[in-house]
PDB file of N, CA and C in Angstrom:
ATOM      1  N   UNK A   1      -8.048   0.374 -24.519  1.00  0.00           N
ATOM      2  CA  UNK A   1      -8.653  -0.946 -24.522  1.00  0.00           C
ATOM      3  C   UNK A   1      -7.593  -2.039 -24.693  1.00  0.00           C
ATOM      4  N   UNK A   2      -6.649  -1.673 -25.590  1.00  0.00           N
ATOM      5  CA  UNK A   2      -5.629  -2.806 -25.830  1.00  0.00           C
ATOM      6  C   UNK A   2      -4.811  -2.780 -24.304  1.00  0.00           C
ATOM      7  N   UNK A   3      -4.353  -2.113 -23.288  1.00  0.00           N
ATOM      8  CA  UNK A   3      -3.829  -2.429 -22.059  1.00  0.00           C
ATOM      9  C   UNK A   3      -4.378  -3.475 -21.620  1.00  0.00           C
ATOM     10  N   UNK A   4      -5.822  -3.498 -20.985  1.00  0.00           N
ATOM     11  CA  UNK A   4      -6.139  -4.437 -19.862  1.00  0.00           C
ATOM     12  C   UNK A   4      -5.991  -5.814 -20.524  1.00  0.00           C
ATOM     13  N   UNK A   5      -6.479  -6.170 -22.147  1.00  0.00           N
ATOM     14  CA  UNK A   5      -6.041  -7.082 -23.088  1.00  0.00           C
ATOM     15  C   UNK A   5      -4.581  -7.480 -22.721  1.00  0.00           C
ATOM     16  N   UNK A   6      -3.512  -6.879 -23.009  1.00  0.00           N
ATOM     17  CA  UNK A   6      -2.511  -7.038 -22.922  1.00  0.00           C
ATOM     18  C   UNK A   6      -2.087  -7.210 -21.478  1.00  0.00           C
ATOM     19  N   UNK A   7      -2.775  -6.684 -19.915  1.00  0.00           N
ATOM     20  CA  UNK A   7      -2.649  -7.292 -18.792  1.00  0.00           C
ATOM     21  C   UNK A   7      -3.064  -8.954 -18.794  1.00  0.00           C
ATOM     22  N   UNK A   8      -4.053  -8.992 -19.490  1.00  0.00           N
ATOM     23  CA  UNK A   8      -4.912 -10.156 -19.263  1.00  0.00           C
ATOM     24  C   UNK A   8      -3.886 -11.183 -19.512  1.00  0.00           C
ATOM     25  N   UNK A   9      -3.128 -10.698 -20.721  1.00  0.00           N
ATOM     26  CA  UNK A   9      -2.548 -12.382 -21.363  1.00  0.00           C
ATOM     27  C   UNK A   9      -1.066 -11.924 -20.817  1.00  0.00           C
ATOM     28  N   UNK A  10      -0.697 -11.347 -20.275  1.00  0.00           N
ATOM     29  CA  UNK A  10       0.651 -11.201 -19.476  1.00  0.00           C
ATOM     30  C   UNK A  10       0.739 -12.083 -18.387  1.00  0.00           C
ATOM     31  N   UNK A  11       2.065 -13.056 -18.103  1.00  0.00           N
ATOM     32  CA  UNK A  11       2.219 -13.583 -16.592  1.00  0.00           C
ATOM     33  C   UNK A  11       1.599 -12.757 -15.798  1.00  0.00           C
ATOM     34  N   UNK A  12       1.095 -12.880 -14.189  1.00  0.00           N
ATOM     35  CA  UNK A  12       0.555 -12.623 -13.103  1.00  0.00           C
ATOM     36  C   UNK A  12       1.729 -11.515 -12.865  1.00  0.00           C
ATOM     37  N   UNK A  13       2.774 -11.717 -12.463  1.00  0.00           N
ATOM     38  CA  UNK A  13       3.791 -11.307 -12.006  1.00  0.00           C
ATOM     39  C   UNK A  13       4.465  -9.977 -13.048  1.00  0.00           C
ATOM     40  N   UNK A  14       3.908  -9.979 -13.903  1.00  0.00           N
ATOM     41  CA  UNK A  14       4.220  -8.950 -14.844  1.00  0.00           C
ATOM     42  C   UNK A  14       2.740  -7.734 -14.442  1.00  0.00           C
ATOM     43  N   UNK A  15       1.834  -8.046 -14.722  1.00  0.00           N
ATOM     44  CA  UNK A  15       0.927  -7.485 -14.080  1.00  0.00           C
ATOM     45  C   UNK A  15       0.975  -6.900 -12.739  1.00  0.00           C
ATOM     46  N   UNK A  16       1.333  -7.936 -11.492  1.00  0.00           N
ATOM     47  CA  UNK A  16       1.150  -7.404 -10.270  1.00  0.00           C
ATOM     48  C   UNK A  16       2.084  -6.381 -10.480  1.00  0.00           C
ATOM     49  N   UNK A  17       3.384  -6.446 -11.256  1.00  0.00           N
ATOM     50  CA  UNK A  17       4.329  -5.082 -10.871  1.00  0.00           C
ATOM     51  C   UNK A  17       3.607  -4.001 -11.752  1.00  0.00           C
ATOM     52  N   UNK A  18       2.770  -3.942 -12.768  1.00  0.00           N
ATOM     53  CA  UNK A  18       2.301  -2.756 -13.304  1.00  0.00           C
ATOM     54  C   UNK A  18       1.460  -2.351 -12.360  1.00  0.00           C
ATOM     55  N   UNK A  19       0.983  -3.065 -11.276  1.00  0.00           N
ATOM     56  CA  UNK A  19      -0.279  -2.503 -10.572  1.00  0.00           C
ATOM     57  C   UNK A  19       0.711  -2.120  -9.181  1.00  0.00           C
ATOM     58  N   UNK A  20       1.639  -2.136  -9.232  1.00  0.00           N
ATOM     59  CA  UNK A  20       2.428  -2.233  -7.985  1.00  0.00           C
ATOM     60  C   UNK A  20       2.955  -0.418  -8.101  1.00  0.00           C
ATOM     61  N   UNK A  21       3.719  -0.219  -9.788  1.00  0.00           N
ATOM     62  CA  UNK A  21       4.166   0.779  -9.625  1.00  0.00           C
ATOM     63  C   UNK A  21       3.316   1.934 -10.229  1.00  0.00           C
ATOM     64  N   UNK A  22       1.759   1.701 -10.658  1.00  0.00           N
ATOM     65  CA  UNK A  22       0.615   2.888 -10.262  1.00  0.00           C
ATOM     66  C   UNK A  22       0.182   2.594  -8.428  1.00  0.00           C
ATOM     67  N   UNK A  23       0.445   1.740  -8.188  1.00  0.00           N
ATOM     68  CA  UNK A  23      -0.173   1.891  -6.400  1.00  0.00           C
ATOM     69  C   UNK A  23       1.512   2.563  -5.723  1.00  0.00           C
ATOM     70  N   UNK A  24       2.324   2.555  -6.027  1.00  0.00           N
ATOM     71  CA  UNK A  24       3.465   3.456  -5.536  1.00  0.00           C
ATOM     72  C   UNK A  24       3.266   4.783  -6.202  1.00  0.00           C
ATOM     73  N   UNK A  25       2.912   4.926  -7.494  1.00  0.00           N
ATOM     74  CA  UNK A  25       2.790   6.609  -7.406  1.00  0.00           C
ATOM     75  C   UNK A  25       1.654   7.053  -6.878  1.00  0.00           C
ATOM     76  N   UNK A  26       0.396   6.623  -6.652  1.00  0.00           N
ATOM     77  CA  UNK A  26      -0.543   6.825  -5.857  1.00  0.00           C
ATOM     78  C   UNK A  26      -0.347   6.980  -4.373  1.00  0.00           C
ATOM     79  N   UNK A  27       0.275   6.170  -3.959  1.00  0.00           N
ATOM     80  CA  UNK A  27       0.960   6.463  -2.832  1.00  0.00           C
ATOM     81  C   UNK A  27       2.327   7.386  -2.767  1.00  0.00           C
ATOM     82  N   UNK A  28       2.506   7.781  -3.328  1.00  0.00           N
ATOM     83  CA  UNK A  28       3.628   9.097  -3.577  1.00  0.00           C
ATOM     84  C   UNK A  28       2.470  10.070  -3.008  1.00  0.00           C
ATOM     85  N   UNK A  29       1.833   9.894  -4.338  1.00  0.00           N
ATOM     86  CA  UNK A  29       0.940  11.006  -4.279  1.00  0.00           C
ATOM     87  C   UNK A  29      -0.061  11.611  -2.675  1.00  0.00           C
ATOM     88  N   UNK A  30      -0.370  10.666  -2.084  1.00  0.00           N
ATOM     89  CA  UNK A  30      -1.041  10.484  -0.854  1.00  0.00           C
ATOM     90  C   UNK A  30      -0.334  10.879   0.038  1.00  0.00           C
ATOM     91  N   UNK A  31       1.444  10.972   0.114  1.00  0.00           N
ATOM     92  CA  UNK A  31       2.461  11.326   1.390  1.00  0.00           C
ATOM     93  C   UNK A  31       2.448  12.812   0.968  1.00  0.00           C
ATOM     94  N   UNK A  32       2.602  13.056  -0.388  1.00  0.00           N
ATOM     95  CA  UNK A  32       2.885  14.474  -0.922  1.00  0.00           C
ATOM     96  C   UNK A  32       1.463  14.960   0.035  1.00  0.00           C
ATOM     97  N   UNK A  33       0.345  14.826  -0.432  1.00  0.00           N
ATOM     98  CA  UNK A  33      -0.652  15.548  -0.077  1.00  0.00           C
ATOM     99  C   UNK A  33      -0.999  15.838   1.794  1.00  0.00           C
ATOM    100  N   UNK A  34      -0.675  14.498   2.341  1.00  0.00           N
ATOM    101  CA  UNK A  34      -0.812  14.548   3.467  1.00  0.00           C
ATOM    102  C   UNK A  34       0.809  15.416   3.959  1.00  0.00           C
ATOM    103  N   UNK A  35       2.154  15.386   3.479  1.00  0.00           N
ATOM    104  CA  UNK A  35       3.164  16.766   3.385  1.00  0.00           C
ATOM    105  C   UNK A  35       2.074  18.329   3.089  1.00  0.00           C
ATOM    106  N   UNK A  36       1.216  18.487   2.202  1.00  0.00           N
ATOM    107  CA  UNK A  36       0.541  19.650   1.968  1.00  0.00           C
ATOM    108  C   UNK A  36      -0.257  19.741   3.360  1.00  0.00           C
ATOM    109  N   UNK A  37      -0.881  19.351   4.026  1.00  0.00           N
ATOM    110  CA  UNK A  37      -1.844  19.245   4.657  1.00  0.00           C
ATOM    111  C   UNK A  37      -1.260  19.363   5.721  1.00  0.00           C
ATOM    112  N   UNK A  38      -0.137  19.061   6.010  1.00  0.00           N
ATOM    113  CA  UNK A  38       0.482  18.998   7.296  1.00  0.00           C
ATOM    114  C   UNK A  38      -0.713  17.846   8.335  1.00  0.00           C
ATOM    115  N   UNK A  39      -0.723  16.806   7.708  1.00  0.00           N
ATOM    116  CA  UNK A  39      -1.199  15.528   8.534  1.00  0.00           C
ATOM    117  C   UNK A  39      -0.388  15.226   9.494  1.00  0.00           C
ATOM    118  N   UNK A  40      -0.025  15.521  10.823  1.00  0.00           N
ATOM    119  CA  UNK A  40       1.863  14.908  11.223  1.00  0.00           C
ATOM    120  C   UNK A  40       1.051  12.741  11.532  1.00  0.00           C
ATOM    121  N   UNK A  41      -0.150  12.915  11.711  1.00  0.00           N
ATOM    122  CA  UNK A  41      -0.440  11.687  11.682  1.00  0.00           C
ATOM    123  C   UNK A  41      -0.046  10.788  11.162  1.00  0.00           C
ATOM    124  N   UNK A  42      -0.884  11.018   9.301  1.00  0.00           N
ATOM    125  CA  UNK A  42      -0.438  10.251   8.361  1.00  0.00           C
ATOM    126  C   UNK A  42       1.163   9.909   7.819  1.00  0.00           C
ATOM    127  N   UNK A  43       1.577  11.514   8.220  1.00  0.00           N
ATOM    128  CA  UNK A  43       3.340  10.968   7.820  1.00  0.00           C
ATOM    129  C   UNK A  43       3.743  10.390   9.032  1.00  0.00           C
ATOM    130  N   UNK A  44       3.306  10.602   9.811  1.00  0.00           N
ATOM    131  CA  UNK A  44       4.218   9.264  11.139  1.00  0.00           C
ATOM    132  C   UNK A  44       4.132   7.993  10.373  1.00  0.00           C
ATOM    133  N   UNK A  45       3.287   7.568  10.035  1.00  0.00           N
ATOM    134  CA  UNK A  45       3.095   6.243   9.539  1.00  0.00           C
ATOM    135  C   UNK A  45       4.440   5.974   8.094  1.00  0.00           C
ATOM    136  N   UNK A  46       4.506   7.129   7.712  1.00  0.00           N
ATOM    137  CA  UNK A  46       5.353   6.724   6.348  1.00  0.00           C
ATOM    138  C   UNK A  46       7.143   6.687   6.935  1.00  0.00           C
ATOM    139  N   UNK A  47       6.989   7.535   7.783  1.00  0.00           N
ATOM    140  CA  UNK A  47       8.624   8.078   8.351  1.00  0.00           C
ATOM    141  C   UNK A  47       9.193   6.877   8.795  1.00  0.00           C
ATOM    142  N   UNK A  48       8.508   5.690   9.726  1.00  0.00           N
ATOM    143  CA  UNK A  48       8.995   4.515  10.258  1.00  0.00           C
ATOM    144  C   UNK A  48       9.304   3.402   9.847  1.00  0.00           C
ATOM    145  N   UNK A  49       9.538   3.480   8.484  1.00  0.00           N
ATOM    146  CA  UNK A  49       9.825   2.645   7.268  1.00  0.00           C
ATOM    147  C   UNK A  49       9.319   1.532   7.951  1.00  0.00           C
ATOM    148  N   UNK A  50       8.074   1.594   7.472  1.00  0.00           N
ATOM    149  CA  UNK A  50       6.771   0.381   7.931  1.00  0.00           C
ATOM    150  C   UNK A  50       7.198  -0.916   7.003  1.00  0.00           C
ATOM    151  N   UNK A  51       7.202  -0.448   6.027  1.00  0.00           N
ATOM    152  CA  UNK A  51       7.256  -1.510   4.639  1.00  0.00           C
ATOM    153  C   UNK A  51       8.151  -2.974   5.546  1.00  0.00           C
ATOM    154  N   UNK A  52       9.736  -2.047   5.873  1.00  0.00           N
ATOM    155  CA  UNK A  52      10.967  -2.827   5.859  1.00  0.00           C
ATOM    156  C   UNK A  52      10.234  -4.373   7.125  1.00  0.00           C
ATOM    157  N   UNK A  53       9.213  -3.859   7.731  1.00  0.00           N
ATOM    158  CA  UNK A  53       8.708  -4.441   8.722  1.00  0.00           C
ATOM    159  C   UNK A  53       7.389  -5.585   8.538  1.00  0.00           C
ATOM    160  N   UNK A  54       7.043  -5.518   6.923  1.00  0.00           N
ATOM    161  CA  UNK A  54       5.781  -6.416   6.500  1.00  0.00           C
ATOM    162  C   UNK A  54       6.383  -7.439   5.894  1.00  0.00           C
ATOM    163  N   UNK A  55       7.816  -7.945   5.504  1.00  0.00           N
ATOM    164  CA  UNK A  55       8.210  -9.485   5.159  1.00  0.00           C
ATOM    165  C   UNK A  55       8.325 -10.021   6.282  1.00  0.00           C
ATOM    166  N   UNK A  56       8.169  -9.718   7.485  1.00  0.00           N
ATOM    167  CA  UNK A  56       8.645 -10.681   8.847  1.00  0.00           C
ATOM    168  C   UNK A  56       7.293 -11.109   9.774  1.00  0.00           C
ATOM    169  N   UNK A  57       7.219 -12.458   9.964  1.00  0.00           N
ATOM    170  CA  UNK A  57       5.697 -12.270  10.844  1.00  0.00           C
ATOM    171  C   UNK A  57       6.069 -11.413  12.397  1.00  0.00           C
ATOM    172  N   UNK A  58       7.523 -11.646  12.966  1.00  0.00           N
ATOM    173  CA  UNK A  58       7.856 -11.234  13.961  1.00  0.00           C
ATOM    174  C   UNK A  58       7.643  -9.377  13.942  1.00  0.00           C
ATOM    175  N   UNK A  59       8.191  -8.914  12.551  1.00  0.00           N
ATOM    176  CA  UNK A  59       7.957  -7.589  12.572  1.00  0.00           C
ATOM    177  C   UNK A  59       6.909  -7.052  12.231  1.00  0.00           C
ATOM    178  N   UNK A  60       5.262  -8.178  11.907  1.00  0.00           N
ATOM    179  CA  UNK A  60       3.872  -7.440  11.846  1.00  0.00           C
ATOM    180  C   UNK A  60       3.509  -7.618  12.767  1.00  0.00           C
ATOM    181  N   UNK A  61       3.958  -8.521  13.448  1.00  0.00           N
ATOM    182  CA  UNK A  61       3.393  -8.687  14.827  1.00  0.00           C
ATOM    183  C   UNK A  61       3.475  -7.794  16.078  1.00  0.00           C
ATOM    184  N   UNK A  62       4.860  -7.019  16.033  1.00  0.00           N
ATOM    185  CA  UNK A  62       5.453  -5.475  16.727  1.00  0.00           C
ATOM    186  C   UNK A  62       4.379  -4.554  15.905  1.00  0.00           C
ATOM    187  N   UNK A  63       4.352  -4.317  15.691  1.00  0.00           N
ATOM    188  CA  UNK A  63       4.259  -3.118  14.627  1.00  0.00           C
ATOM    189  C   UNK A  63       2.517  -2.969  13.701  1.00  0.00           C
ATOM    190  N   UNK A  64       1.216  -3.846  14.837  1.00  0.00           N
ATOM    191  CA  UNK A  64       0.038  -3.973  14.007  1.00  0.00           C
ATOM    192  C   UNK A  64      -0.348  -3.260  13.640  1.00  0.00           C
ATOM    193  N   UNK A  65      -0.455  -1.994  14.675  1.00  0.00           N
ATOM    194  CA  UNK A  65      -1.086  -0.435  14.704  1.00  0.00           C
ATOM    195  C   UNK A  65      -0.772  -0.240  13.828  1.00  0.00           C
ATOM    196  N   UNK A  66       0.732   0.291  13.869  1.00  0.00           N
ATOM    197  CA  UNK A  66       1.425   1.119  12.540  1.00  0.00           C
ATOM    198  C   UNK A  66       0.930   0.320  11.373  1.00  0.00           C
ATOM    199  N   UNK A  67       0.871  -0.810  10.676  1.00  0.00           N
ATOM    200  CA  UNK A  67       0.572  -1.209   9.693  1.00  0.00           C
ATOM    201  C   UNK A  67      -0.523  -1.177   8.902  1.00  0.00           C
ATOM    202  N   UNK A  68      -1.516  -1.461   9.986  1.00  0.00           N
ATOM    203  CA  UNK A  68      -2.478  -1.404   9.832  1.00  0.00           C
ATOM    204  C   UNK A  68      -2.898   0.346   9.105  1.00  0.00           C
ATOM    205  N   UNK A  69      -2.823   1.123   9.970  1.00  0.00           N
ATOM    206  CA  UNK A  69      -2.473   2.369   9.506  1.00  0.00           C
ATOM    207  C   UNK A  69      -2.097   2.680   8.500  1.00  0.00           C
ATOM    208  N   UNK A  70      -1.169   1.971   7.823  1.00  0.00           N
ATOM    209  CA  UNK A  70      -0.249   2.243   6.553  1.00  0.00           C
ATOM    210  C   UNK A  70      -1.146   1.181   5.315  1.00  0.00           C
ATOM    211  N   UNK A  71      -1.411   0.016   5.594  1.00  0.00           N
ATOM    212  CA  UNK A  71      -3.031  -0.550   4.994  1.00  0.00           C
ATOM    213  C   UNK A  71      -3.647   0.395   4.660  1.00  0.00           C
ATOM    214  N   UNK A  72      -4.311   1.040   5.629  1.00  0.00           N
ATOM    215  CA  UNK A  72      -5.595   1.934   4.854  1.00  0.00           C
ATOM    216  C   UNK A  72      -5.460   2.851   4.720  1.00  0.00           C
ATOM    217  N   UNK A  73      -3.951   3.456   4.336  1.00  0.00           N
ATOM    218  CA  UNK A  73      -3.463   4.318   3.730  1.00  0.00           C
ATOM    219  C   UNK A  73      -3.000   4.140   2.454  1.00  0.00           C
ATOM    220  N   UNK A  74      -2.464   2.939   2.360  1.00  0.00           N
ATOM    221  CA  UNK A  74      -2.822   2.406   1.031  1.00  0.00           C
ATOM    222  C   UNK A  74      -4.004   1.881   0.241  1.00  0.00           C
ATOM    223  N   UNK A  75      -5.134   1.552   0.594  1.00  0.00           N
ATOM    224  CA  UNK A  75      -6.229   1.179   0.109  1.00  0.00           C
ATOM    225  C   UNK A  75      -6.738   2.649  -0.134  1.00  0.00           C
ATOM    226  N   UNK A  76      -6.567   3.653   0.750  1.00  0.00           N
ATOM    227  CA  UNK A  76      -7.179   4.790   0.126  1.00  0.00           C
ATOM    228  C   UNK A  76      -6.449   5.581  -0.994  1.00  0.00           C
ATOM    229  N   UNK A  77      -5.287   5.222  -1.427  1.00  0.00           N
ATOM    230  CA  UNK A  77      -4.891   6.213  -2.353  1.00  0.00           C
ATOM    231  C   UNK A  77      -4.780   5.361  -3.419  1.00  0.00           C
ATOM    232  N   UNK A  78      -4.645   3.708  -3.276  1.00  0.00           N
ATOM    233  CA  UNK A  78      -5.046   2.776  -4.560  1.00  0.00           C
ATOM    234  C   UNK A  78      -6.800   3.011  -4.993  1.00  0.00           C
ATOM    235  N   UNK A  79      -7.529   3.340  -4.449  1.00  0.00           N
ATOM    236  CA  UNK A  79      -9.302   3.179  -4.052  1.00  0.00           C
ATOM    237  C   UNK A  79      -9.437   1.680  -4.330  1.00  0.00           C
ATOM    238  N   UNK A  80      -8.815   0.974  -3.844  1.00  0.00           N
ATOM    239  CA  UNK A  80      -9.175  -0.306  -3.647  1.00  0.00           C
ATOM    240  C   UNK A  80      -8.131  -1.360  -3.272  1.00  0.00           C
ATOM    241  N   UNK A  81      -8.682  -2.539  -2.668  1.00  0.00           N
ATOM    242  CA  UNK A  81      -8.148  -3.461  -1.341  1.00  0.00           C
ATOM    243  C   UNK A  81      -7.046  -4.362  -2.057  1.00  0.00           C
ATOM    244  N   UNK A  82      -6.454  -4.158  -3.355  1.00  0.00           N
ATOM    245  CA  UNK A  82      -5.754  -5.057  -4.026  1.00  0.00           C
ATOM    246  C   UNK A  82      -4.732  -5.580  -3.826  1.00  0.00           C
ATOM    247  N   UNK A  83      -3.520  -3.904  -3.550  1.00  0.00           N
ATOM    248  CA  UNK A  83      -2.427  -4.017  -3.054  1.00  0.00           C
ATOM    249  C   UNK A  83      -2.296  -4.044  -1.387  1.00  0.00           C
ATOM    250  N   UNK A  84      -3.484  -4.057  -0.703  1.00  0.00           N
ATOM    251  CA  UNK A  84      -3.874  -4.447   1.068  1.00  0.00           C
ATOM    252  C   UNK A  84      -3.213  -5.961   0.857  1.00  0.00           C
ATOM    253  N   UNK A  85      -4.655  -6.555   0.124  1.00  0.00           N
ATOM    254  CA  UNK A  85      -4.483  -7.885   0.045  1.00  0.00           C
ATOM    255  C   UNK A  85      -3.355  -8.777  -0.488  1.00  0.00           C
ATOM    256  N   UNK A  86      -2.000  -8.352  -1.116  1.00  0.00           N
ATOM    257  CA  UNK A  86      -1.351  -8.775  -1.361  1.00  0.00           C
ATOM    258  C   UNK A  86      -0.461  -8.621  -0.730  1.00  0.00           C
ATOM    259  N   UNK A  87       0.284  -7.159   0.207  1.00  0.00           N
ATOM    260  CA  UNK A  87       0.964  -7.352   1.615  1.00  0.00           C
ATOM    261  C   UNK A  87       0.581  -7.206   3.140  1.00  0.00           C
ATOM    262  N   UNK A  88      -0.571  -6.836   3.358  1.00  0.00           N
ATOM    263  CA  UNK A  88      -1.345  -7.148   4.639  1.00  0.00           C
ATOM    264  C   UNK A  88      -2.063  -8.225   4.643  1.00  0.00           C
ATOM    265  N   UNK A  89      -2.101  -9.204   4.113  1.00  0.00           N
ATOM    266  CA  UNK A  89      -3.553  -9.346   4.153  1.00  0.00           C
ATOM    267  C   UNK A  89      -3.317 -10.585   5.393  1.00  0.00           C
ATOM    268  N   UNK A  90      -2.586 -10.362   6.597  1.00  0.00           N
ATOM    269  CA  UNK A  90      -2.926 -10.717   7.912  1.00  0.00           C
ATOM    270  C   UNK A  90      -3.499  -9.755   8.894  1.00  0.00           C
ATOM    271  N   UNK A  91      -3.665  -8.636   8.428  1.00  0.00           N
ATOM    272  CA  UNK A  91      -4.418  -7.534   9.043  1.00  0.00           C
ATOM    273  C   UNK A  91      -5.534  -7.386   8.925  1.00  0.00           C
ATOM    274  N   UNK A  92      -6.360  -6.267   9.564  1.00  0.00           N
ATOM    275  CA  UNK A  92      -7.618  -6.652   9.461  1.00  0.00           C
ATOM    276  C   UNK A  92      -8.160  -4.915   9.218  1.00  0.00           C
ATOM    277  N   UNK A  93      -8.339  -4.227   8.422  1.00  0.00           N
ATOM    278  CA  UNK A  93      -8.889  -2.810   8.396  1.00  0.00           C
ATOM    279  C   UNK A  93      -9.892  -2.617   9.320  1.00  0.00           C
ATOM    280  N   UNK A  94      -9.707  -0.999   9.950  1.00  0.00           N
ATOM    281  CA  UNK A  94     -10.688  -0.780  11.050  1.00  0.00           C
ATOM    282  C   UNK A  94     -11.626  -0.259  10.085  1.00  0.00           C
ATOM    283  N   UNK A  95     -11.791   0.469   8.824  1.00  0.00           N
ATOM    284  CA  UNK A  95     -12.981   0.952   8.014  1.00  0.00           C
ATOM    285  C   UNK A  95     -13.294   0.104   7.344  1.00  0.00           C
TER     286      UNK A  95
END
């Protein structure tokens, strides 16, 4: 109970990185599993270092599919649109 308290009255920016680095091990977790699964889908999306390509409008603009892709690959292993909305959120989810 004392965490979300202690999110609450923390700068924004102190927060977004606690929520940043449970939505990176969640997403660890999601490449590992789709590695178990042998998805070659889902890891295409991780192999093309998508990320390096979401500070540039020129490089979301190449690259919608893939991102998009990598969006709701992140919304599914966060279970929710938080960390979408804070680096996609010029995209548009197909689910």
């Amino acid at each position: 109970m004392k965490l979300p308290l202690l999110l609450w009255l923390l700068p924004t920016w102190v927060s977004d990185h606690c929520v940043e680095l449970a939505g990176n091990w969640r997403l660890s977790r999601a490449i590992d599993r789709a590695f178990a699964a042998g998805d070659t889908e889902a890891l295409s999306v991780f192999r093309t270092g998508t990320l390096r390509a979401t500070f540039t409008t020129d490089g979301m603009l190449a690259r919608t599919d893939e991102l998009v892709a990598y969006a709701e690959l992140v919304v599914e292993a966060d279970g929710c649109a938080y960390r979408y909305h804070r680096l996609f959120s010029g995209l548009e989810l197909t689910a």
